[in-house]
Structures are given as C-alpha cells and as structure tokens.
PDB file of N, CA and C in Angstrom:
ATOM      1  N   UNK A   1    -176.143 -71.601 -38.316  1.00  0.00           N
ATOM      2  CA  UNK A   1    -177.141 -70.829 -39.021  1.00  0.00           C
ATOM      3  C   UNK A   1    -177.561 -71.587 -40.268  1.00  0.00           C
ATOM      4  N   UNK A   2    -178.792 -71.076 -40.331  1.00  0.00           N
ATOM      5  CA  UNK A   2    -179.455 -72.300 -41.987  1.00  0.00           C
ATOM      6  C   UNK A   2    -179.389 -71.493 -42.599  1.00  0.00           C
ATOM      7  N   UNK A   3    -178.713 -71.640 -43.913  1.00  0.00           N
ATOM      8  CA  UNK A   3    -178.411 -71.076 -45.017  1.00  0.00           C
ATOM      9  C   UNK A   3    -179.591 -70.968 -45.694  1.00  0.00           C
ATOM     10  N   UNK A   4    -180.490 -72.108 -46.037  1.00  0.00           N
ATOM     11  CA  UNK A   4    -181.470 -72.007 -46.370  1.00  0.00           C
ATOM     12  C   UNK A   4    -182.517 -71.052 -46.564  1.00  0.00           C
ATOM     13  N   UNK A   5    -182.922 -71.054 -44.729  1.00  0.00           N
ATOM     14  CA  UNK A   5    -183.910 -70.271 -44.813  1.00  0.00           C
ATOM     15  C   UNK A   5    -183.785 -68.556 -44.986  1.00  0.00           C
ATOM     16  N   UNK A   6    -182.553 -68.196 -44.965  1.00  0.00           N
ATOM     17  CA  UNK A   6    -181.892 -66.974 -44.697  1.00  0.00           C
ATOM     18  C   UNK A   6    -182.285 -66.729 -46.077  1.00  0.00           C
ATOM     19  N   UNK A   7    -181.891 -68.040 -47.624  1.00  0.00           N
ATOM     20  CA  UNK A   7    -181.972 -68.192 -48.968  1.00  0.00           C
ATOM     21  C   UNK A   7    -183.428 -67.258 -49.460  1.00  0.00           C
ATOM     22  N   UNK A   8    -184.061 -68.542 -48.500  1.00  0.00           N
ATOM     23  CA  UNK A   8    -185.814 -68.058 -49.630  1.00  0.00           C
ATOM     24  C   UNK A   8    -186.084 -67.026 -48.474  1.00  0.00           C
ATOM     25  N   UNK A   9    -185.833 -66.677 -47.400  1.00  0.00           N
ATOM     26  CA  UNK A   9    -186.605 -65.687 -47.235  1.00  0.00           C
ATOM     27  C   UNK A   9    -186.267 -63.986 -48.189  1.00  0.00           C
ATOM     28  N   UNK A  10    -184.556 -63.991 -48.477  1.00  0.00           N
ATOM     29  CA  UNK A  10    -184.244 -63.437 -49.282  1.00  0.00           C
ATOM     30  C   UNK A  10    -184.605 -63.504 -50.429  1.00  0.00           C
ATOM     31  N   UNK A  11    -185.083 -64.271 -51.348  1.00  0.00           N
ATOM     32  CA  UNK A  11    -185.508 -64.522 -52.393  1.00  0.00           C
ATOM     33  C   UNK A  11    -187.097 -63.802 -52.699  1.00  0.00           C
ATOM     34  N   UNK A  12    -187.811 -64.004 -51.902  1.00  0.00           N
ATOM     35  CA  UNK A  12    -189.076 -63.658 -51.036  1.00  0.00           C
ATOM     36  C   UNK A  12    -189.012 -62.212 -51.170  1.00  0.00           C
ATOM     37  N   UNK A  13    -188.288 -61.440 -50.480  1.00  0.00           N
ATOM     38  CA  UNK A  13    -188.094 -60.290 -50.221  1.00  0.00           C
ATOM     39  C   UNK A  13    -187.867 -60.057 -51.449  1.00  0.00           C
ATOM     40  N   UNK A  14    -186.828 -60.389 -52.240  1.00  0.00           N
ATOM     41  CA  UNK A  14    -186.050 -59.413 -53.428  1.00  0.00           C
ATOM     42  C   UNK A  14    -187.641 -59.720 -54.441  1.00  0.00           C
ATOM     43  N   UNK A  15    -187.949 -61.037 -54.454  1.00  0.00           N
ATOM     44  CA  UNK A  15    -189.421 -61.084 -55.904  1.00  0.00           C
ATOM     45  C   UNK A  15    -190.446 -59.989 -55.644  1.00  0.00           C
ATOM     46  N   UNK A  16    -190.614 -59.911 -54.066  1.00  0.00           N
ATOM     47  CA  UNK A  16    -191.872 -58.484 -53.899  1.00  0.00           C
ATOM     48  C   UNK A  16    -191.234 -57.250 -54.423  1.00  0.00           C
ATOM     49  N   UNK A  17    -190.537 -57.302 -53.950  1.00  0.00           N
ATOM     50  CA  UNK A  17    -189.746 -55.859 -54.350  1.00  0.00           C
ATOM     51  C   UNK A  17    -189.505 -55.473 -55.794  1.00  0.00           C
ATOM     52  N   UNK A  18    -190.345 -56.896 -56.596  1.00  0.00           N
ATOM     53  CA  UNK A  18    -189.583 -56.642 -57.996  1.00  0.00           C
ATOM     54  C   UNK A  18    -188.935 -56.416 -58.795  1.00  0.00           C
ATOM     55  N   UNK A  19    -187.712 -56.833 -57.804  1.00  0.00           N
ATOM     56  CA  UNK A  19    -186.276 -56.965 -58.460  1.00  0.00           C
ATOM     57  C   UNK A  19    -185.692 -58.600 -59.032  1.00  0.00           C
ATOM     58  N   UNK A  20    -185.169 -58.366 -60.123  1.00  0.00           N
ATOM     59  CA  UNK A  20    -184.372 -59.292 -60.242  1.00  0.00           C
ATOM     60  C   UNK A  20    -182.857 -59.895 -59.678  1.00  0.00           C
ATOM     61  N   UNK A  21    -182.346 -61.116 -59.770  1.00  0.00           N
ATOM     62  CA  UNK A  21    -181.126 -61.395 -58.888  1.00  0.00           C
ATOM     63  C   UNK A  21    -180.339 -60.624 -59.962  1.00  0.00           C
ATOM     64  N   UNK A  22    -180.568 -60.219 -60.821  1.00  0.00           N
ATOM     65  CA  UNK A  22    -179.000 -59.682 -62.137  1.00  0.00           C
ATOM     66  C   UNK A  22    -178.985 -57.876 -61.572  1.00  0.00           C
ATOM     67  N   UNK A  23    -180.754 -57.452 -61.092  1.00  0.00           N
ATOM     68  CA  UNK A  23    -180.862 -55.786 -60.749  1.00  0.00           C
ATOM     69  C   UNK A  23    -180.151 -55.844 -59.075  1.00  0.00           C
ATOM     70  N   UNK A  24    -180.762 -56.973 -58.018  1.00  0.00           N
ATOM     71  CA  UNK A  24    -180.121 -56.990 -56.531  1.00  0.00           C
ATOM     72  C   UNK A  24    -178.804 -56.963 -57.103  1.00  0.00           C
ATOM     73  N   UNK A  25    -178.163 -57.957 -57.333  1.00  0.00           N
ATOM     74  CA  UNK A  25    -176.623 -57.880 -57.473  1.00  0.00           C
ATOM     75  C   UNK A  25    -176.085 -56.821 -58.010  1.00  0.00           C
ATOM     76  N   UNK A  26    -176.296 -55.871 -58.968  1.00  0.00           N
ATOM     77  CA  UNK A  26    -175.712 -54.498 -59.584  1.00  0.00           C
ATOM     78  C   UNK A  26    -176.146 -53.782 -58.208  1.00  0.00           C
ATOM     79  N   UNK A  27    -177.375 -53.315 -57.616  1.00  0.00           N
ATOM     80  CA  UNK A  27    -177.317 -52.649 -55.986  1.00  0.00           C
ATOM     81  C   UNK A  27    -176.620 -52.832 -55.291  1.00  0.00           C
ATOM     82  N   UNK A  28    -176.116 -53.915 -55.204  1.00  0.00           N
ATOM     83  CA  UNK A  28    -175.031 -54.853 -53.925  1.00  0.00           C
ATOM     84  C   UNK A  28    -173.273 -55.015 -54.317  1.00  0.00           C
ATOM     85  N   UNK A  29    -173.481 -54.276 -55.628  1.00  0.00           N
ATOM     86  CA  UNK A  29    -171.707 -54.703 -56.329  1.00  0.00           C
ATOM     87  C   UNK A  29    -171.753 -56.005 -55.811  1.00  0.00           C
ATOM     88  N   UNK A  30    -172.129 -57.037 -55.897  1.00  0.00           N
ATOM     89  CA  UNK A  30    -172.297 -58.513 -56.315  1.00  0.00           C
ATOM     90  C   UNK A  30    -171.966 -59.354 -57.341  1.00  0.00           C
ATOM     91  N   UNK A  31    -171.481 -60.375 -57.793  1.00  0.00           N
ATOM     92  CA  UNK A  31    -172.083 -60.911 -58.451  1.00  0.00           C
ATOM     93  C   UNK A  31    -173.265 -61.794 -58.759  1.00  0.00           C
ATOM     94  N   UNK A  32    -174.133 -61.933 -59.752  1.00  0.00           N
ATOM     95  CA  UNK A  32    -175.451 -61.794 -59.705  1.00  0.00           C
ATOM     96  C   UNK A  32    -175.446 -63.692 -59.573  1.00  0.00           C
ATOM     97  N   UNK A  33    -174.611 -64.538 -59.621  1.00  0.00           N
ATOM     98  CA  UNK A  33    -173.942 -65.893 -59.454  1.00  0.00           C
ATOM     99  C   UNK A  33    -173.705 -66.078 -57.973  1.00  0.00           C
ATOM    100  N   UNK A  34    -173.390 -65.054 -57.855  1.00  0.00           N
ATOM    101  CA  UNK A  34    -172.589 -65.793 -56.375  1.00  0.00           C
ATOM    102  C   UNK A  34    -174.281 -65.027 -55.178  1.00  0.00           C
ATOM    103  N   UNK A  35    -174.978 -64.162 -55.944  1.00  0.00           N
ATOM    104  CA  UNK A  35    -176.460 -63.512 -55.060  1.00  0.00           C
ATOM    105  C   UNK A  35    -176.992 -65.321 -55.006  1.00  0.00           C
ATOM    106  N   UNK A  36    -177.624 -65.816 -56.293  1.00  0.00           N
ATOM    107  CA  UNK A  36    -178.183 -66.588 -56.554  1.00  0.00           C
ATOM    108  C   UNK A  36    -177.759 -67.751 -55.423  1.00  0.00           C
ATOM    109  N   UNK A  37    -176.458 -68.320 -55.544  1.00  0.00           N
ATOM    110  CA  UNK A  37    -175.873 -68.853 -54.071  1.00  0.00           C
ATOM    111  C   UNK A  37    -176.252 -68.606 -52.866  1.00  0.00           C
ATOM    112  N   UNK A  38    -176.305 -67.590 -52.712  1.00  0.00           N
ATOM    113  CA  UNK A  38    -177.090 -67.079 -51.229  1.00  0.00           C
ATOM    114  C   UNK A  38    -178.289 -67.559 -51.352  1.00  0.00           C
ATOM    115  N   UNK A  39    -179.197 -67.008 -52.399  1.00  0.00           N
ATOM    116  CA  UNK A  39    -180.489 -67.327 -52.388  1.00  0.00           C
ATOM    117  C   UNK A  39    -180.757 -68.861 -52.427  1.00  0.00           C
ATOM    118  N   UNK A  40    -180.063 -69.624 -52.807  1.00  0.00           N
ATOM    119  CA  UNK A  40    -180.233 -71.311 -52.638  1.00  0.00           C
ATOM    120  C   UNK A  40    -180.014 -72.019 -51.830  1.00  0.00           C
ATOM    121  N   UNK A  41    -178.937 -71.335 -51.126  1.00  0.00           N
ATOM    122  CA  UNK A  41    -178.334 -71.622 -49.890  1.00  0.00           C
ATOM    123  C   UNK A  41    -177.314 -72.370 -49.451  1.00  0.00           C
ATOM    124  N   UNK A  42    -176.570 -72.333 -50.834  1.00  0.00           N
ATOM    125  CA  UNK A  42    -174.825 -72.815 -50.973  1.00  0.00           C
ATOM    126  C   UNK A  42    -173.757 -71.923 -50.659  1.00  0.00           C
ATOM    127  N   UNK A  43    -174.241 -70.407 -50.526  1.00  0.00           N
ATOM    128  CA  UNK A  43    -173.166 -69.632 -49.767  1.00  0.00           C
ATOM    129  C   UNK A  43    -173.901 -68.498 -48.415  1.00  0.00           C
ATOM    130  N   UNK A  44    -173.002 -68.353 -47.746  1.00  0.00           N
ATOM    131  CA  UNK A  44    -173.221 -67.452 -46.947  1.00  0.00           C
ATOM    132  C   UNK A  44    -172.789 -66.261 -46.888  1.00  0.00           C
ATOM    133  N   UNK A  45    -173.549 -64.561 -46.701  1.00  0.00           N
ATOM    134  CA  UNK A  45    -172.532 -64.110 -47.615  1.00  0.00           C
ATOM    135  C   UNK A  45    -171.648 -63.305 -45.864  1.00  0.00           C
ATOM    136  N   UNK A  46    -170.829 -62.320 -46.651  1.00  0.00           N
ATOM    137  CA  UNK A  46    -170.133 -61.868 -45.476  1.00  0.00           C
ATOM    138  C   UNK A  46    -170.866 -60.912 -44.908  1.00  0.00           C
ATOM    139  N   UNK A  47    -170.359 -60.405 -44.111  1.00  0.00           N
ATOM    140  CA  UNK A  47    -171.413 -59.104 -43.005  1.00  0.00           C
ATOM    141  C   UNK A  47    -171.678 -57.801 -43.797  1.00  0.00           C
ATOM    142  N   UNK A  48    -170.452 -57.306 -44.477  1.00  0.00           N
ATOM    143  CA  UNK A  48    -170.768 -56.352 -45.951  1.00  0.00           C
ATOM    144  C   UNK A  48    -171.966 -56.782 -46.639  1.00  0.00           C
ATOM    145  N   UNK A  49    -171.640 -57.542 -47.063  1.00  0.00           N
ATOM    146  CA  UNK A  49    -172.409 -57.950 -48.615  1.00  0.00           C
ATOM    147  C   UNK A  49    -173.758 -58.178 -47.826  1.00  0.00           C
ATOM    148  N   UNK A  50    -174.137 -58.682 -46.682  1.00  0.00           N
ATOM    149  CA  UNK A  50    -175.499 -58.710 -46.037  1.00  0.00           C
ATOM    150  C   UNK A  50    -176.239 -57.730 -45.639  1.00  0.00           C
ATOM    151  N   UNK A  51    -175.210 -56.557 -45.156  1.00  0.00           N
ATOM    152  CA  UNK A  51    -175.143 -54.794 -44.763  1.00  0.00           C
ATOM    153  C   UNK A  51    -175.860 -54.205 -46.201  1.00  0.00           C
ATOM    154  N   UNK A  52    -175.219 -54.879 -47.053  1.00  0.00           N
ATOM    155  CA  UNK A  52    -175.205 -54.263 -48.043  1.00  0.00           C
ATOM    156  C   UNK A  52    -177.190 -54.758 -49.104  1.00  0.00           C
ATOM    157  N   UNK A  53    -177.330 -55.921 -48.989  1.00  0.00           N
ATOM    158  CA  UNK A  53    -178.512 -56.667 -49.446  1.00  0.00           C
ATOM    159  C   UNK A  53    -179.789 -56.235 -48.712  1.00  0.00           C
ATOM    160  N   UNK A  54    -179.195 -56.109 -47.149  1.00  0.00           N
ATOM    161  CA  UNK A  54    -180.542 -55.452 -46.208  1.00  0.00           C
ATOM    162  C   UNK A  54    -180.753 -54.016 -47.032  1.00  0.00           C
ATOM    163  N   UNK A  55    -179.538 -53.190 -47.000  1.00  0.00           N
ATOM    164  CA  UNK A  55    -179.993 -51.797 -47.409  1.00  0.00           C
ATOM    165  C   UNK A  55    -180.456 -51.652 -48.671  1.00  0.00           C
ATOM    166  N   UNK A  56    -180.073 -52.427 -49.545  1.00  0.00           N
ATOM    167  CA  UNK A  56    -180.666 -52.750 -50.973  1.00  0.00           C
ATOM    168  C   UNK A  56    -182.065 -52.632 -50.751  1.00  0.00           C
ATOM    169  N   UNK A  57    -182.696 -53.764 -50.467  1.00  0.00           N
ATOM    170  CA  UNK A  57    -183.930 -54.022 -50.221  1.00  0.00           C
ATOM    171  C   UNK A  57    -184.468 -53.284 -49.531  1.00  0.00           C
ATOM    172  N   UNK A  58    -184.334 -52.751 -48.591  1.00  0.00           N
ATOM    173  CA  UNK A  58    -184.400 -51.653 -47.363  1.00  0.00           C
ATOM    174  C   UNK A  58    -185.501 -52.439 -46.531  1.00  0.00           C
ATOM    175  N   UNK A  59    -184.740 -53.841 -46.095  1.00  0.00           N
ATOM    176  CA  UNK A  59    -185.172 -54.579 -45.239  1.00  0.00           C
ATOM    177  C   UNK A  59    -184.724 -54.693 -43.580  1.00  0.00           C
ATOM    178  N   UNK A  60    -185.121 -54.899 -42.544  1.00  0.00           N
ATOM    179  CA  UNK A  60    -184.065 -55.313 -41.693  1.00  0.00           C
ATOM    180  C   UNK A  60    -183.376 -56.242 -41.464  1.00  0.00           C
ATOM    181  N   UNK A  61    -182.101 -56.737 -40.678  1.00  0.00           N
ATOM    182  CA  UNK A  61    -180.917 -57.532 -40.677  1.00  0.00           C
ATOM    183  C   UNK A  61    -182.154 -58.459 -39.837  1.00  0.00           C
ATOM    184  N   UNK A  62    -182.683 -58.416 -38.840  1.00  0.00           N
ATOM    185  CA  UNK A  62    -183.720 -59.474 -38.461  1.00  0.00           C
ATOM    186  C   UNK A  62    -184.733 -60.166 -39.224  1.00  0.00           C
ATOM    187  N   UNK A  63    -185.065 -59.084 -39.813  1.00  0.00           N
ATOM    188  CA  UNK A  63    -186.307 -59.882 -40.411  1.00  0.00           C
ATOM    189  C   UNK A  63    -185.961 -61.059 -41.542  1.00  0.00           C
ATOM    190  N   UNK A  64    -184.802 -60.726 -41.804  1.00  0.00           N
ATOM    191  CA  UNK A  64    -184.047 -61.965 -43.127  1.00  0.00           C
ATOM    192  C   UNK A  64    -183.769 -62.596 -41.719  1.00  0.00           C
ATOM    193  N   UNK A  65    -183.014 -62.742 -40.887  1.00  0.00           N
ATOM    194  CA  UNK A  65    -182.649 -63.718 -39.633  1.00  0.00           C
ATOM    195  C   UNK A  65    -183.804 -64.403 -39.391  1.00  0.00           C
ATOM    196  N   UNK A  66    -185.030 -63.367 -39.240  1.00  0.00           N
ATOM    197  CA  UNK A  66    -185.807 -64.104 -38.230  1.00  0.00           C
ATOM    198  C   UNK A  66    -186.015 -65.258 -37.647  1.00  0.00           C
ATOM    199  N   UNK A  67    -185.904 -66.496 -38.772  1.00  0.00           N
ATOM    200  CA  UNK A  67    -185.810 -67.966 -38.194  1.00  0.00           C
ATOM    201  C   UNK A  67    -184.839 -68.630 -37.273  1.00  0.00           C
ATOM    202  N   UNK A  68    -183.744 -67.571 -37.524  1.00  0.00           N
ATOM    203  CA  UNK A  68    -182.375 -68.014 -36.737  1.00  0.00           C
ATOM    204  C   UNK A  68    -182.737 -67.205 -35.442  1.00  0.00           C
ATOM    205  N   UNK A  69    -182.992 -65.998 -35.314  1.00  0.00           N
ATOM    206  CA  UNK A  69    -182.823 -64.842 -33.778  1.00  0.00           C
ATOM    207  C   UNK A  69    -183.941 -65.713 -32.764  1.00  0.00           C
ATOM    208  N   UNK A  70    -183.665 -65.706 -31.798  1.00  0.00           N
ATOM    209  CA  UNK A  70    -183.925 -66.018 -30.171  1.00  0.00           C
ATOM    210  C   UNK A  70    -185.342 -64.478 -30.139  1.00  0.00           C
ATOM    211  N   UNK A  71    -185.959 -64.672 -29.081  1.00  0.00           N
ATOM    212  CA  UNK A  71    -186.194 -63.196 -29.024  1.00  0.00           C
ATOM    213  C   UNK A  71    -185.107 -62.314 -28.374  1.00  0.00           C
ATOM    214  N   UNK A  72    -185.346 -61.124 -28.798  1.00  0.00           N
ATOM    215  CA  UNK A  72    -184.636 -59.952 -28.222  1.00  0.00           C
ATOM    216  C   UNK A  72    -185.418 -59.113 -28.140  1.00  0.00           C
ATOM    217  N   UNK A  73    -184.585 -57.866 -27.860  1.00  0.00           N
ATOM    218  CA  UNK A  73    -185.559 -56.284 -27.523  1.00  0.00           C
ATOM    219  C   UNK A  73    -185.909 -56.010 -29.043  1.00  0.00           C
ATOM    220  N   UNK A  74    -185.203 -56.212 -30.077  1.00  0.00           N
ATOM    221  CA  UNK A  74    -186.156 -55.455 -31.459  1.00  0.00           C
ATOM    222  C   UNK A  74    -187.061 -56.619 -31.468  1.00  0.00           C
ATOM    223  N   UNK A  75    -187.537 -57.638 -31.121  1.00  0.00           N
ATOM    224  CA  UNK A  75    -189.101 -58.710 -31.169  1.00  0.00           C
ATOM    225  C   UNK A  75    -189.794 -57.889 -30.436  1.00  0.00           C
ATOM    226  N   UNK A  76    -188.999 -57.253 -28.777  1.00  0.00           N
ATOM    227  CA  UNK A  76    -190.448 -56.565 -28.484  1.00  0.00           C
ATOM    228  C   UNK A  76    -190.707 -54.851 -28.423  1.00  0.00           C
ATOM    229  N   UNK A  77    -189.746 -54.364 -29.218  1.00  0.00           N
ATOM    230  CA  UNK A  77    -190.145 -53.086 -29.987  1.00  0.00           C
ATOM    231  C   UNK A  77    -190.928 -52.998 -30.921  1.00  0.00           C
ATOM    232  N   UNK A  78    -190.943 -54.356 -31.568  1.00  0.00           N
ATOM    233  CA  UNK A  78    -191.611 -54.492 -32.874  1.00  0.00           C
ATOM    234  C   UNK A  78    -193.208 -54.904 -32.333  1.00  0.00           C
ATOM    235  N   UNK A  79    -193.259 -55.413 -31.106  1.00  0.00           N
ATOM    236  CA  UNK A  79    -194.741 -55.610 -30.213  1.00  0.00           C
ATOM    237  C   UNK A  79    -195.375 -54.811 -29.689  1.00  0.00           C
ATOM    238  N   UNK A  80    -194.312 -53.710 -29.200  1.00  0.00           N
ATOM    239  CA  UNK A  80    -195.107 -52.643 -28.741  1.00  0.00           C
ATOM    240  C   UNK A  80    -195.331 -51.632 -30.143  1.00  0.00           C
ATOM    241  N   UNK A  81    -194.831 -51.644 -31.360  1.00  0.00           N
ATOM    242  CA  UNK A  81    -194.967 -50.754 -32.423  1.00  0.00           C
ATOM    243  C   UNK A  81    -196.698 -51.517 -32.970  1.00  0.00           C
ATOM    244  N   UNK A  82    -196.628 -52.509 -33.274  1.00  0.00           N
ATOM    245  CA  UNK A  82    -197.848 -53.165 -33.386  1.00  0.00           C
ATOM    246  C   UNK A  82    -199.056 -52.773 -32.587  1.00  0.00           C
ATOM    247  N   UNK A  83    -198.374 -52.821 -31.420  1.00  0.00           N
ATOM    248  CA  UNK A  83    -199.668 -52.366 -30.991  1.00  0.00           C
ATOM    249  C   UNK A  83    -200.217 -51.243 -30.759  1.00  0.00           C
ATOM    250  N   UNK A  84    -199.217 -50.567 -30.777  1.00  0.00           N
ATOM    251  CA  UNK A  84    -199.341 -48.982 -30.831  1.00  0.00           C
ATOM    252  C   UNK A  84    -199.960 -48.574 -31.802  1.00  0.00           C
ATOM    253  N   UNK A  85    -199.700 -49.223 -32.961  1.00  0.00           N
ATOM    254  CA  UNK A  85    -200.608 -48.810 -34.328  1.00  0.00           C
ATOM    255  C   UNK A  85    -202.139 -49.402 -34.021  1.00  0.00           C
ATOM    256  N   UNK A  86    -202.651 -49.815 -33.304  1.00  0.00           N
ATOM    257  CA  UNK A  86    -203.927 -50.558 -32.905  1.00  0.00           C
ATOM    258  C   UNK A  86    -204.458 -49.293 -31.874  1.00  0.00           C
ATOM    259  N   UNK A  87    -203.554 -48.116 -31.322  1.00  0.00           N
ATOM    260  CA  UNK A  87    -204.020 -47.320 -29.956  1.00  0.00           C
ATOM    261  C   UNK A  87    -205.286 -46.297 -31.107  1.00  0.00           C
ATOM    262  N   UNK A  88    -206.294 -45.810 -30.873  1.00  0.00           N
ATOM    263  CA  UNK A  88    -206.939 -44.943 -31.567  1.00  0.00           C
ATOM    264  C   UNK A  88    -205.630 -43.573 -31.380  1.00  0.00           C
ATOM    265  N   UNK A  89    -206.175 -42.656 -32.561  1.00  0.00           N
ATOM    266  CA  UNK A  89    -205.211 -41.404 -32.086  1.00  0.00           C
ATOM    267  C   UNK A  89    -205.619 -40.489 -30.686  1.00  0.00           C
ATOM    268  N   UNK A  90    -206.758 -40.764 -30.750  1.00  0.00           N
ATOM    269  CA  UNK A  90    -207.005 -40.238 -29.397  1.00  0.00           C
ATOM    270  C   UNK A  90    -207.096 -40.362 -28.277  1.00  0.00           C
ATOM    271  N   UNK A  91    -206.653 -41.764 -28.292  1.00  0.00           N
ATOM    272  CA  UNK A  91    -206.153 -42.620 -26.957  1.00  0.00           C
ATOM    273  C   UNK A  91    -204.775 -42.383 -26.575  1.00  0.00           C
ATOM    274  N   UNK A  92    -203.424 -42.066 -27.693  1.00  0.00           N
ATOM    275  CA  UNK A  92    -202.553 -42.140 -27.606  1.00  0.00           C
ATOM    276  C   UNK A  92    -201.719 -41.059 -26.427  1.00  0.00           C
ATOM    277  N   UNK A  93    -202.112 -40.435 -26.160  1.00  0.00           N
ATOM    278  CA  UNK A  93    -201.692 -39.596 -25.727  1.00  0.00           C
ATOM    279  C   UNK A  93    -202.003 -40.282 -24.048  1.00  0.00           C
ATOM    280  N   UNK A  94    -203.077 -40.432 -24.117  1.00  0.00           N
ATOM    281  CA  UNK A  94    -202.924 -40.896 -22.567  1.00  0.00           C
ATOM    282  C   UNK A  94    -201.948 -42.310 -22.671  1.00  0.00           C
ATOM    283  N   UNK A  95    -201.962 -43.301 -23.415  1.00  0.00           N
ATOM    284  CA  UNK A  95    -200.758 -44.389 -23.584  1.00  0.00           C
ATOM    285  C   UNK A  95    -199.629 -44.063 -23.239  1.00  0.00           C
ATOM    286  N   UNK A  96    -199.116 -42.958 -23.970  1.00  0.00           N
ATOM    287  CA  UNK A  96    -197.532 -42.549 -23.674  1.00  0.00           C
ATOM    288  C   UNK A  96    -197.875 -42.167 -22.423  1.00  0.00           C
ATOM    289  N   UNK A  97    -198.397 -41.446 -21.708  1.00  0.00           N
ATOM    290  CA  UNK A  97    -198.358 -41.227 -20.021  1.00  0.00           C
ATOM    291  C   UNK A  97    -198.357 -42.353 -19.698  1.00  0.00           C
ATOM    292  N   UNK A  98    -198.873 -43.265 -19.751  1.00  0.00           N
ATOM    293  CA  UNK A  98    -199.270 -44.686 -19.059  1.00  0.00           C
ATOM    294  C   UNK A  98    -197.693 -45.437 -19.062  1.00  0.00           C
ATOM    295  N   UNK A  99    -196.720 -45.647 -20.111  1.00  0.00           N
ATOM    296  CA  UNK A  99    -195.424 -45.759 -20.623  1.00  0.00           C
ATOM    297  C   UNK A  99    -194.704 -45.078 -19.753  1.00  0.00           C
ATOM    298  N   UNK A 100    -194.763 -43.602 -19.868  1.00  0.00           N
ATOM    299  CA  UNK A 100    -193.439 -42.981 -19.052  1.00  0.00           C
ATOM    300  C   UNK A 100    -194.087 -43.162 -17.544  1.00  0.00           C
ATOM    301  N   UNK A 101    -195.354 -43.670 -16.860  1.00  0.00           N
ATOM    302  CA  UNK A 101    -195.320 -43.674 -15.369  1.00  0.00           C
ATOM    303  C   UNK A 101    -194.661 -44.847 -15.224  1.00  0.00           C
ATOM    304  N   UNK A 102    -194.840 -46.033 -16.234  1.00  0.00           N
ATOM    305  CA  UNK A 102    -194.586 -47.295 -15.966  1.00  0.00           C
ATOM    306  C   UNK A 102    -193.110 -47.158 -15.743  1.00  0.00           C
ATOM    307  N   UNK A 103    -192.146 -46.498 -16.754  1.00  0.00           N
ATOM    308  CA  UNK A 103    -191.437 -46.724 -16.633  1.00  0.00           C
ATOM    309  C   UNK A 103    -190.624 -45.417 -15.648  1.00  0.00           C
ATOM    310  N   UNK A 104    -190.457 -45.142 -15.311  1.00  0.00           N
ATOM    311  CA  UNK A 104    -190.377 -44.015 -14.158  1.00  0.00           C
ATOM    312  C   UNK A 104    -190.723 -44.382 -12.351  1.00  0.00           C
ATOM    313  N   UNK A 105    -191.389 -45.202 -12.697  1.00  0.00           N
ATOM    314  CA  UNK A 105    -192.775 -45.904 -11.217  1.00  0.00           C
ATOM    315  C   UNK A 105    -191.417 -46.382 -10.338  1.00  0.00           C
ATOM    316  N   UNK A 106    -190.679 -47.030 -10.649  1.00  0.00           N
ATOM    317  CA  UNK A 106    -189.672 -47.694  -9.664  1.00  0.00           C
ATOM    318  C   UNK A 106    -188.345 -46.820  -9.621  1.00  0.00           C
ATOM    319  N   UNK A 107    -187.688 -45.300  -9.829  1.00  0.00           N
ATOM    320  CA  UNK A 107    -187.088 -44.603 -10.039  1.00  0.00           C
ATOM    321  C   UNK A 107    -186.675 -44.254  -8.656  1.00  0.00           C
TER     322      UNK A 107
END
C-alpha cells in the first residue's frame, strides 16, 4: 500500500473540511505529530485510528483507499447511485421495476 497517496488524499479531505491537523487529531485522540506522519506518508496508521479519521471526517474507508482498491461492489453501488441521481423523479419509479425484474428474471 502507498502511504503516500493514502497521505494527501487525507490531507485533501481534512483542508476541505476545514480542519486543522492539531483540531483532526483532538477528534481522533491522536497525536497531532504522529496525524501529520500519516499525512506525509512516513506512518501508516492502525485500523482504529483509520476507523477512527474516516468517522472524523465522515468520509469513506474507500474513498481515502481509492488509489489502492481494485474495483469492487461499493465502485459499482457508487455507479448505480450516480446514476440514479441522473433518473428524472418521474422516471424513477418505473427504474426500480426495471431493477427488481432484472434482478428476479433468472429466479
């Protein structure tokens, strides 16, 4: 895994959010030294402290991955949510029928 990019995309995330690394780290019981590490990409942190930085931010565990994850099923939940937001509202309704025949059709 690249430490790196895991770094600035975190970094990225926490500057929109308009937090500082001294305010993330008090959210995260961190230290605001060892956040900064992460964010540069000299440490990696543990599965807590990452549990813990996603929910901070109230980001998902992928979307900081993203450069590292393969596709999976949340890439194409996140394709069909996209596009779903593109259905008019008054189309939608026939969509979801179109969904549950599709998926039902070979039953």
């Amino acid at each position: 895994m690249e430490k790196n990019g895991l770094g600035k995309r975190l970094n990225a995330v926490r500057k929109d959010k308009g937090l500082t690394s001294d305010k993330l780290s008090e959210m995260c019981n961190i230290n605001a030294t060892y956040l900064r590490q992460i964010e540069g990409g000299t440490k990696m942190p543990s599965l807590p402290v990452f549990i813990s930085i996603c929910n901070a931010l109230k980001v998902s565990p992928d979307y900081l991955l993203r450069d590292e994850l393969e596709e999976n099923e949340v890439t194409a939940i996140r394709e069909i949510e996209e596009l779903w937001e593109k259905v008019p509202p008054s189309r939608q309704a026939l969509v979801l029928e179109m969904i549950r025949a599709a998926l039902t059709h070979n039953e």
